[in-house]
N, C-alpha and C. Protein backbone atom coordinates (compact mmCIF):
# COMPACT_ATOMS: atom_id res chain seq x y z
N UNK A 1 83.69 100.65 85.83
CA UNK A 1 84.85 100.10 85.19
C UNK A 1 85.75 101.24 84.70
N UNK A 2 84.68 102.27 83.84
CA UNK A 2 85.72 103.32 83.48
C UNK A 2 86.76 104.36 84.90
N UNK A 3 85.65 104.46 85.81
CA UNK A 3 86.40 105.21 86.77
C UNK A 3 87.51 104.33 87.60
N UNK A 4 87.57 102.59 87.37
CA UNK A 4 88.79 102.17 87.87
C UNK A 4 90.00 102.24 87.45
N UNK A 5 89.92 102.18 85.76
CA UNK A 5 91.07 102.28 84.95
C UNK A 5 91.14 103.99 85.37
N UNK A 6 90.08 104.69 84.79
CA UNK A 6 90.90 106.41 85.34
C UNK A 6 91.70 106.23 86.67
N UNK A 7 91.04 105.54 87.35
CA UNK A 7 91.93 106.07 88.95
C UNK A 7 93.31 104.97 89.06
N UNK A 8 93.31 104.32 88.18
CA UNK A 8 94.54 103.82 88.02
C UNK A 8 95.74 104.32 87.33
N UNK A 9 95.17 104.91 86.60
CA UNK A 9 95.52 105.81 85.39
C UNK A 9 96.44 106.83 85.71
N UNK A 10 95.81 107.50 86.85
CA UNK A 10 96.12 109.01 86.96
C UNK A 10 96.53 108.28 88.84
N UNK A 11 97.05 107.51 89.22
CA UNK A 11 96.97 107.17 90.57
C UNK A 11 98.26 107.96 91.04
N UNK A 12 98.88 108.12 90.43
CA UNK A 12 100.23 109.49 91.20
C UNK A 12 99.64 111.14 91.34
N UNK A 13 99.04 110.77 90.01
CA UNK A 13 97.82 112.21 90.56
C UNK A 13 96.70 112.00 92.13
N UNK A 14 96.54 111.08 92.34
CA UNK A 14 95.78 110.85 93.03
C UNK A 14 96.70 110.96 94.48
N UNK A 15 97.35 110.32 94.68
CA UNK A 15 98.37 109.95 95.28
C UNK A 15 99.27 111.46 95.82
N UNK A 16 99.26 112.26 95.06
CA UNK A 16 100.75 113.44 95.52
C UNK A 16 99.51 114.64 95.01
N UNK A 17 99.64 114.75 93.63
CA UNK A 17 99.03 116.43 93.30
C UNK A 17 97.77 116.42 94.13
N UNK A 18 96.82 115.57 93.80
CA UNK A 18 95.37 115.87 94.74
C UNK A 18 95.57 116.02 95.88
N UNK A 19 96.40 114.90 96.52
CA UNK A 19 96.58 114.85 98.32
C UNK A 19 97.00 116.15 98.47
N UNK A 20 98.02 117.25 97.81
CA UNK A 20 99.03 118.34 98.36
C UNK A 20 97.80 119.46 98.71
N UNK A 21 96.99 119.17 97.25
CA UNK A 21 96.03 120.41 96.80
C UNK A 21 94.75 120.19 98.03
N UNK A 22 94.67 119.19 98.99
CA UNK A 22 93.49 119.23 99.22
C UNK A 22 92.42 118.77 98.48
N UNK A 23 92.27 118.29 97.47
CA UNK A 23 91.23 118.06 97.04
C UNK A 23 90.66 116.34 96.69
N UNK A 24 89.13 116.36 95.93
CA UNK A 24 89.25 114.60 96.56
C UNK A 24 89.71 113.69 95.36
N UNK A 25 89.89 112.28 95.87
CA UNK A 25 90.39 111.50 94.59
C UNK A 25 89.47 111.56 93.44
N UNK A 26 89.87 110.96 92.42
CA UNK A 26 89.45 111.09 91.13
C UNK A 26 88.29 109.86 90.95
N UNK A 27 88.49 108.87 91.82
CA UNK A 27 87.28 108.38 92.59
C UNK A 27 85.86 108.60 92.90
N UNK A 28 86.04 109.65 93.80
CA UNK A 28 85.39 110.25 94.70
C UNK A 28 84.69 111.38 93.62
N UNK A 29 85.30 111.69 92.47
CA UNK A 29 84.73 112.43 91.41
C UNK A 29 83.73 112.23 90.92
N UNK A 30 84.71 111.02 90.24
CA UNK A 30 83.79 110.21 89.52
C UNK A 30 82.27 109.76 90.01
N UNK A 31 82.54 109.29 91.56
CA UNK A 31 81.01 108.65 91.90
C UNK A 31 80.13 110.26 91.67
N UNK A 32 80.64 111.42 92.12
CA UNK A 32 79.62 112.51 92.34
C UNK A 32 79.28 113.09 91.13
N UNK A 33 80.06 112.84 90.40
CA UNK A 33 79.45 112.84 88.46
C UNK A 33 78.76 112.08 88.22
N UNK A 34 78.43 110.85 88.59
CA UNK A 34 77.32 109.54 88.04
C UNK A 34 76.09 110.44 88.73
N UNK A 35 76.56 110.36 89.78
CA UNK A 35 75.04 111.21 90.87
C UNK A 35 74.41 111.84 90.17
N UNK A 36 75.47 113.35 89.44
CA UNK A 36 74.39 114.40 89.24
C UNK A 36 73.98 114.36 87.84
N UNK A 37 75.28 113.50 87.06
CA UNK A 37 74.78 113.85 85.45
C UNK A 37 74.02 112.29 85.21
N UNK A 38 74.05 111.59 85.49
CA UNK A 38 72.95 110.40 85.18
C UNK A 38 71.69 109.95 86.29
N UNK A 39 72.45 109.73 87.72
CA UNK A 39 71.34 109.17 89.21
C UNK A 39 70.19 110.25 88.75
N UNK A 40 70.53 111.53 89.30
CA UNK A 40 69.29 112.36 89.45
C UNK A 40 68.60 112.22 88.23
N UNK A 41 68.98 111.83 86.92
CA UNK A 41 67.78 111.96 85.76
C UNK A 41 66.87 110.86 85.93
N UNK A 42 67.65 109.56 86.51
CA UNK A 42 66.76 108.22 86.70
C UNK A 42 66.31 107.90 87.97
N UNK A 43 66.59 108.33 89.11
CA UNK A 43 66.03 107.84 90.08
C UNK A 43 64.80 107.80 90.37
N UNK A 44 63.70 108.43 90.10
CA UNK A 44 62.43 107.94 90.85
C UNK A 44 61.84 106.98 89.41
N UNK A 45 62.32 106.99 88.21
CA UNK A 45 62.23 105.80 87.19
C UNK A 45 62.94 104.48 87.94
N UNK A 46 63.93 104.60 88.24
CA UNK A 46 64.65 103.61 88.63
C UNK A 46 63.89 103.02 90.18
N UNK A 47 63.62 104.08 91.11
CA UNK A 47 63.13 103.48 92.49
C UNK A 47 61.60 102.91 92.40
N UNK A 48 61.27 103.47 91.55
CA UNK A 48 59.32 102.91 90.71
C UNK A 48 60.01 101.23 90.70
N UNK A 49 61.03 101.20 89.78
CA UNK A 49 61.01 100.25 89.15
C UNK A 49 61.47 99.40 90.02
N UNK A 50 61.98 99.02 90.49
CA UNK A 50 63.04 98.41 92.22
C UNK A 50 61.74 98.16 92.98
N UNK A 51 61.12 99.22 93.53
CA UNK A 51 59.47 99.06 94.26
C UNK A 51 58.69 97.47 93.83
N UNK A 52 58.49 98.20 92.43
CA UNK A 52 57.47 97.24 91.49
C UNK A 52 57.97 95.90 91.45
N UNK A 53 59.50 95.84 91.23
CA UNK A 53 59.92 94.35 91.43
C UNK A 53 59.72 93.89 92.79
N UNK A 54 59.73 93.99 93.81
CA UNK A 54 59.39 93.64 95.13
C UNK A 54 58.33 93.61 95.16
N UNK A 55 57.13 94.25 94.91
CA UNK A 55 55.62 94.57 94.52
C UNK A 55 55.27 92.78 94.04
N UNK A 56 56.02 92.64 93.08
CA UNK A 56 55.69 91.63 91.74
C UNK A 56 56.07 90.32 92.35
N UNK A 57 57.35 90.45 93.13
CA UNK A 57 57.97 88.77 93.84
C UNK A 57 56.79 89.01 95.03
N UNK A 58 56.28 89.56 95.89
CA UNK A 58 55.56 89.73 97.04
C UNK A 58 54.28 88.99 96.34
N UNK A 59 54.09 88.82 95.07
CA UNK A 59 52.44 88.36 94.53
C UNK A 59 53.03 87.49 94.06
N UNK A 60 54.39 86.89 94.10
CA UNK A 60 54.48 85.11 93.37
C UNK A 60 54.87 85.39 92.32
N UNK A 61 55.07 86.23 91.61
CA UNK A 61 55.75 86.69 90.70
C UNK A 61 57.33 86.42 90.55
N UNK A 62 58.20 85.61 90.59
CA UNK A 62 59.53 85.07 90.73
C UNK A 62 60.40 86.54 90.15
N UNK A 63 60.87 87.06 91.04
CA UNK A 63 61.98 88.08 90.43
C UNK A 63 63.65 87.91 90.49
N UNK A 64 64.17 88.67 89.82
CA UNK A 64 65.61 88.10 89.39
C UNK A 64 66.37 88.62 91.44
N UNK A 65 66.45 87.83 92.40
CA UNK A 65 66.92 88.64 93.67
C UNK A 65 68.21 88.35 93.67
N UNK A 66 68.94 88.47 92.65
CA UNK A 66 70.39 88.76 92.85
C UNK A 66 70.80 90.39 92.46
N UNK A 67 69.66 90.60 91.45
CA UNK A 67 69.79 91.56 90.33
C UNK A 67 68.69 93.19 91.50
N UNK A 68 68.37 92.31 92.07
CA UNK A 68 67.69 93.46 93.04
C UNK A 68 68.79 93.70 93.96
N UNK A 69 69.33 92.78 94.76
CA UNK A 69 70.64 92.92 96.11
C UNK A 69 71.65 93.89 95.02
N UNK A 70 72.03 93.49 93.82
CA UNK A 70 72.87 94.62 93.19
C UNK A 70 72.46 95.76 92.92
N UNK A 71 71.54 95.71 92.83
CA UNK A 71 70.51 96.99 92.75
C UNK A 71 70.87 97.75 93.69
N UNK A 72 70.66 97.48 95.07
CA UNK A 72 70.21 97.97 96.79
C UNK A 72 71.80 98.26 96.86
N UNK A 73 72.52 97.83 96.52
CA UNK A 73 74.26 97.65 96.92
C UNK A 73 74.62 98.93 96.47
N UNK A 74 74.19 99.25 95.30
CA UNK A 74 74.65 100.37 94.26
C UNK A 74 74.22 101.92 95.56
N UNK A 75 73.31 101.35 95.67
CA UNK A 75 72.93 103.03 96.69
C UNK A 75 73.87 102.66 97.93
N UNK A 76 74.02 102.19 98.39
CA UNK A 76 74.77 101.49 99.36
C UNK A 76 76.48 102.26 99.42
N UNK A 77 76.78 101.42 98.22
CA UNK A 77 77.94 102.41 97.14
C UNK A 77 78.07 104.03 97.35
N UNK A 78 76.90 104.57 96.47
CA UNK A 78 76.60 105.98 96.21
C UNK A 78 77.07 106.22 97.47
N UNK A 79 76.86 106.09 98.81
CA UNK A 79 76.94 107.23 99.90
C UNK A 79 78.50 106.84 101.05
N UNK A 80 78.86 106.20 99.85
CA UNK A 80 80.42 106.35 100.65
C UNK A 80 80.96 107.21 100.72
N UNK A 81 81.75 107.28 101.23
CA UNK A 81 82.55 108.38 101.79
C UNK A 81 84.19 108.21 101.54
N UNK A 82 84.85 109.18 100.43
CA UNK A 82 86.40 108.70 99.76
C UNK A 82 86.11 107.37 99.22
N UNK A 83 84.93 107.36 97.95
CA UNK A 83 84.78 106.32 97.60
C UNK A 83 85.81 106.13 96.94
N UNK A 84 86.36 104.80 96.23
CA UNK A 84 87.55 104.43 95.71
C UNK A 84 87.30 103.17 94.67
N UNK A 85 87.25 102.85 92.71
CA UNK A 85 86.84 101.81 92.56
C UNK A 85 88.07 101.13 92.88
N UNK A 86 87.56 99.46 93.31
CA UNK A 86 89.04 98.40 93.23
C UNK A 86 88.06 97.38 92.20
N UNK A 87 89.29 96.45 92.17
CA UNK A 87 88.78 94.88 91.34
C UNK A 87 89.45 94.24 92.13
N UNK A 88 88.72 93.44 92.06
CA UNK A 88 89.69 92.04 92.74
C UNK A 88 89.09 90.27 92.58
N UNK A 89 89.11 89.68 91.83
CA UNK A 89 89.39 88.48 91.76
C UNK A 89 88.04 88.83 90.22
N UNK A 90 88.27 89.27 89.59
CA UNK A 90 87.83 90.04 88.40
C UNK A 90 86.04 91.04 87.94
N UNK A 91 86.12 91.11 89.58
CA UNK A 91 84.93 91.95 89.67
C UNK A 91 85.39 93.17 89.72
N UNK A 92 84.56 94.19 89.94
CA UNK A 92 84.49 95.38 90.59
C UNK A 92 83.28 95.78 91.22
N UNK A 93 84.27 96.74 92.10
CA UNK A 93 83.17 97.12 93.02
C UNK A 93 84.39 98.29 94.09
N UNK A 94 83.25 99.03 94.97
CA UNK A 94 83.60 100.56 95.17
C UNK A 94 84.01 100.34 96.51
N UNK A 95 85.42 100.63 97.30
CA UNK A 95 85.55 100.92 98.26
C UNK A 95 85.51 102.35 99.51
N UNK A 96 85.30 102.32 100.76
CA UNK A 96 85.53 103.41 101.55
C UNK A 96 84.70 103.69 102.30
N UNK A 97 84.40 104.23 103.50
CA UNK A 97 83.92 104.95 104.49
C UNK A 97 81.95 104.73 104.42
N UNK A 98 82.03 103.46 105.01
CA UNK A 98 80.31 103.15 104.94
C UNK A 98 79.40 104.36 105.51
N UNK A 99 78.61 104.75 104.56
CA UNK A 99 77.51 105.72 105.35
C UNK A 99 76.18 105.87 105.00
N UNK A 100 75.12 104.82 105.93
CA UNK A 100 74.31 104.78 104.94
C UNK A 100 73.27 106.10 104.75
N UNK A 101 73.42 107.10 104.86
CA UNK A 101 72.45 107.82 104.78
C UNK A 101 72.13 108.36 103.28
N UNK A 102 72.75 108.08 102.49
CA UNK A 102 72.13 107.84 101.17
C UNK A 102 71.48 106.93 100.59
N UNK A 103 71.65 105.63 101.15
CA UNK A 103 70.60 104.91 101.02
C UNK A 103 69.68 105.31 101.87
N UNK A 104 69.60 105.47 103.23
CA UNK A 104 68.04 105.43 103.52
C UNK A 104 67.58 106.58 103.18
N UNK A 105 68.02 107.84 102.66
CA UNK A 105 66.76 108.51 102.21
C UNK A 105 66.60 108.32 100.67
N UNK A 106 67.60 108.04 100.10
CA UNK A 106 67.10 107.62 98.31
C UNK A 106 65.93 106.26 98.09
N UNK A 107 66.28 105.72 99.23
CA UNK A 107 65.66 104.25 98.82
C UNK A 107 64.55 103.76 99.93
N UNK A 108 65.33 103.53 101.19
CA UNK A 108 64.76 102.85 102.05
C UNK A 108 63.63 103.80 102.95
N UNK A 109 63.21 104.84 103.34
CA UNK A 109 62.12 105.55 103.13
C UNK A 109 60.98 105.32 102.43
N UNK A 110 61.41 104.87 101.16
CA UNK A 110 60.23 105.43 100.19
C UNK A 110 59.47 103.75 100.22
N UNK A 111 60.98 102.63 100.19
CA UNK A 111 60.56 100.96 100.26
C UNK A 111 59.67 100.93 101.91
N UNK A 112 59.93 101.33 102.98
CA UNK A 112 59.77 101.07 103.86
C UNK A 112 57.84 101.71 103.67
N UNK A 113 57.45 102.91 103.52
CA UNK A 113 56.34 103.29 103.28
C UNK A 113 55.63 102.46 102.02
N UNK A 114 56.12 102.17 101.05
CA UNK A 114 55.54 101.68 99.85
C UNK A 114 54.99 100.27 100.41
N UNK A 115 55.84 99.28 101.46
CA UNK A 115 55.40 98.09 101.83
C UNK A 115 54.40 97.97 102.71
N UNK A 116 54.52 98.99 103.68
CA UNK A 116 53.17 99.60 104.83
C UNK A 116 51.83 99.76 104.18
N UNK A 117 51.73 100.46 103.07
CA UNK A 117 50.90 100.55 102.31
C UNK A 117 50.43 99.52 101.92
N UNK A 118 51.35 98.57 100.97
CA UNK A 118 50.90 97.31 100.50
C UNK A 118 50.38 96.25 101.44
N UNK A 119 51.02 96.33 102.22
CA UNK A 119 50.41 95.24 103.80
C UNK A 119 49.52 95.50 104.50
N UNK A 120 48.85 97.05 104.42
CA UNK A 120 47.84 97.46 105.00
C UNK A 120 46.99 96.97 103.83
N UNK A 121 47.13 97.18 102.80
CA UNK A 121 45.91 96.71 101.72
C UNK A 121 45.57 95.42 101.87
N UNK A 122 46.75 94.66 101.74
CA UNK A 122 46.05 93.54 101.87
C UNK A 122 45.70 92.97 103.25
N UNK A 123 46.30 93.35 104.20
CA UNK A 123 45.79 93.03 105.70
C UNK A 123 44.38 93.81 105.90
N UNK A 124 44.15 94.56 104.82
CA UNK A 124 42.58 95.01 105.19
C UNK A 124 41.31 94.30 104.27
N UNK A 125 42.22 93.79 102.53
CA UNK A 125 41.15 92.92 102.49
C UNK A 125 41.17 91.63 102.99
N UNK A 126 42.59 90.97 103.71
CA UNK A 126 42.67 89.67 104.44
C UNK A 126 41.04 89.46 105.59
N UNK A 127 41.00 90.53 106.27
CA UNK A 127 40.14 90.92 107.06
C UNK A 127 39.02 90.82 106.91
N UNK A 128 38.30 91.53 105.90
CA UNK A 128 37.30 91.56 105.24
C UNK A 128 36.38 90.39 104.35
N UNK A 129 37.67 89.40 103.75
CA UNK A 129 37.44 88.45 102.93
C UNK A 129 37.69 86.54 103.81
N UNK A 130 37.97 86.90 105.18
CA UNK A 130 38.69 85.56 105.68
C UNK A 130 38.19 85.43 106.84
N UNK A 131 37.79 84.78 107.83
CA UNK A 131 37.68 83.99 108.65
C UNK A 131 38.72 84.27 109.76
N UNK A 132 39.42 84.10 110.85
CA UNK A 132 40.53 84.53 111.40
C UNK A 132 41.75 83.82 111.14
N UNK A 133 41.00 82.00 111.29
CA UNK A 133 42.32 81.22 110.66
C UNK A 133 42.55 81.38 109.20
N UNK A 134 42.28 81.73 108.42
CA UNK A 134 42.57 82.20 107.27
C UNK A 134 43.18 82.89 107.18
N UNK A 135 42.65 84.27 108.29
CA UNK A 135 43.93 85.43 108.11
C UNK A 135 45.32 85.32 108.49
N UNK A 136 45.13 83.83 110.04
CA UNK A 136 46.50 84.28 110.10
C UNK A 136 47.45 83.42 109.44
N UNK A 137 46.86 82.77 108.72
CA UNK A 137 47.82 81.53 106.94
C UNK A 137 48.49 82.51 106.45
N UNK A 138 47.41 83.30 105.52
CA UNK A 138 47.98 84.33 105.03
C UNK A 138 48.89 85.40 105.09
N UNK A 139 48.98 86.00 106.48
CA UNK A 139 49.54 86.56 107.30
C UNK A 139 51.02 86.04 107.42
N UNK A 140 51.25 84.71 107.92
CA UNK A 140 51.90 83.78 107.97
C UNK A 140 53.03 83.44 106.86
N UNK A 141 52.07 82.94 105.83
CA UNK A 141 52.97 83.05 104.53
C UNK A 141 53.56 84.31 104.04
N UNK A 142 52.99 85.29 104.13
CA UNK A 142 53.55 86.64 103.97
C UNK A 142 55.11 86.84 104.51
N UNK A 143 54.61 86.31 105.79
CA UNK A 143 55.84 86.66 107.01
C UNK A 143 56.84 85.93 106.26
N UNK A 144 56.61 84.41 106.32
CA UNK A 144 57.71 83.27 106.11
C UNK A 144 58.15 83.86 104.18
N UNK A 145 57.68 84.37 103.43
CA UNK A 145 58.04 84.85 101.56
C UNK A 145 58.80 86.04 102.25
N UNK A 146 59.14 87.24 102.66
CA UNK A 146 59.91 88.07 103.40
C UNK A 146 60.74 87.69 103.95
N UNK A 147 61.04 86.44 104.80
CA UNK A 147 62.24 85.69 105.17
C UNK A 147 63.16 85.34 104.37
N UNK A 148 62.44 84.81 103.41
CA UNK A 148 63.58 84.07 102.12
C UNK A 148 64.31 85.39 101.52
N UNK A 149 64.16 86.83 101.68
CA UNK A 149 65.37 87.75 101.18
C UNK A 149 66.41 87.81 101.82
N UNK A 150 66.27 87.34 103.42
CA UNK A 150 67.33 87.38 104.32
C UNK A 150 68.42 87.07 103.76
């Protein structure tokens, strides 16, 4: 919010002095200041915690999945490129140049291994503890609770 009013603020700066000088919008600042003076102090607190909620809805545990998709969006955000904030119909949210390679190595790496793990655990005590038609219920329901994030 604060970096929309700044870049509104200063938008002739943005607009003429930055463009002349080469250098990037006040935007584009702003996101790489959140990065280094707040992201990097919280991120592997923050990606624990993102994990664990998926961890927690995966065991029936009902989690907030609007509040996770805003979650996932935010890194999404982070790795734009001439990011830019707008508002529009009284939200906000960050425009410019989709790239996800900040999400997949901040996030989706670490989700993608963390779930392998978890599915091997339990696909190994599914195994151990079930019958075959049992395993593949289980199996099954797994599959079809992973659908519903679509």
């Amino acid at each position: 919010m604060l970096a929309k009013t700044m870049d509104r603020m200063f938008d002739y700066l943005n607009r003429y002095y930055l463009t002349n000088l080469s250098l990037k919008y006040l935007g584009e600042t702003a996101m790489e200041l959140f990065k280094t003076k707040f992201y990097e102090k919280v991120k592997d607190n923050l990606r624990h915690a993102i994990l664990d909620a998926f961890r927690q809805d995966r065991n029936q545990n009902e989690q907030d999945k609007q509040l996770l998709k805003k979650v996932i969006t935010c890194y999404v955000h982070m790795g734009l490129a001439a990011a830019k904030p707008q508002r529009a119909q009284d939200k906000f949210y960050w425009s410019g140049s989709t790239n996800l390679t900040f999400y997949e190595q901040e996030f989706e790496a670490t989700f993608l291994t963390a779930s392998k793990e978890e599915y091997d655990k339990k696909a190994a005590n599914w195994i151990n503890e079930c019958n075959a038609p049992e395993y593949l219920h289980y199996a099954d329901e797994a599959f079809q609770h992973e659908e519903n994030y679509c």
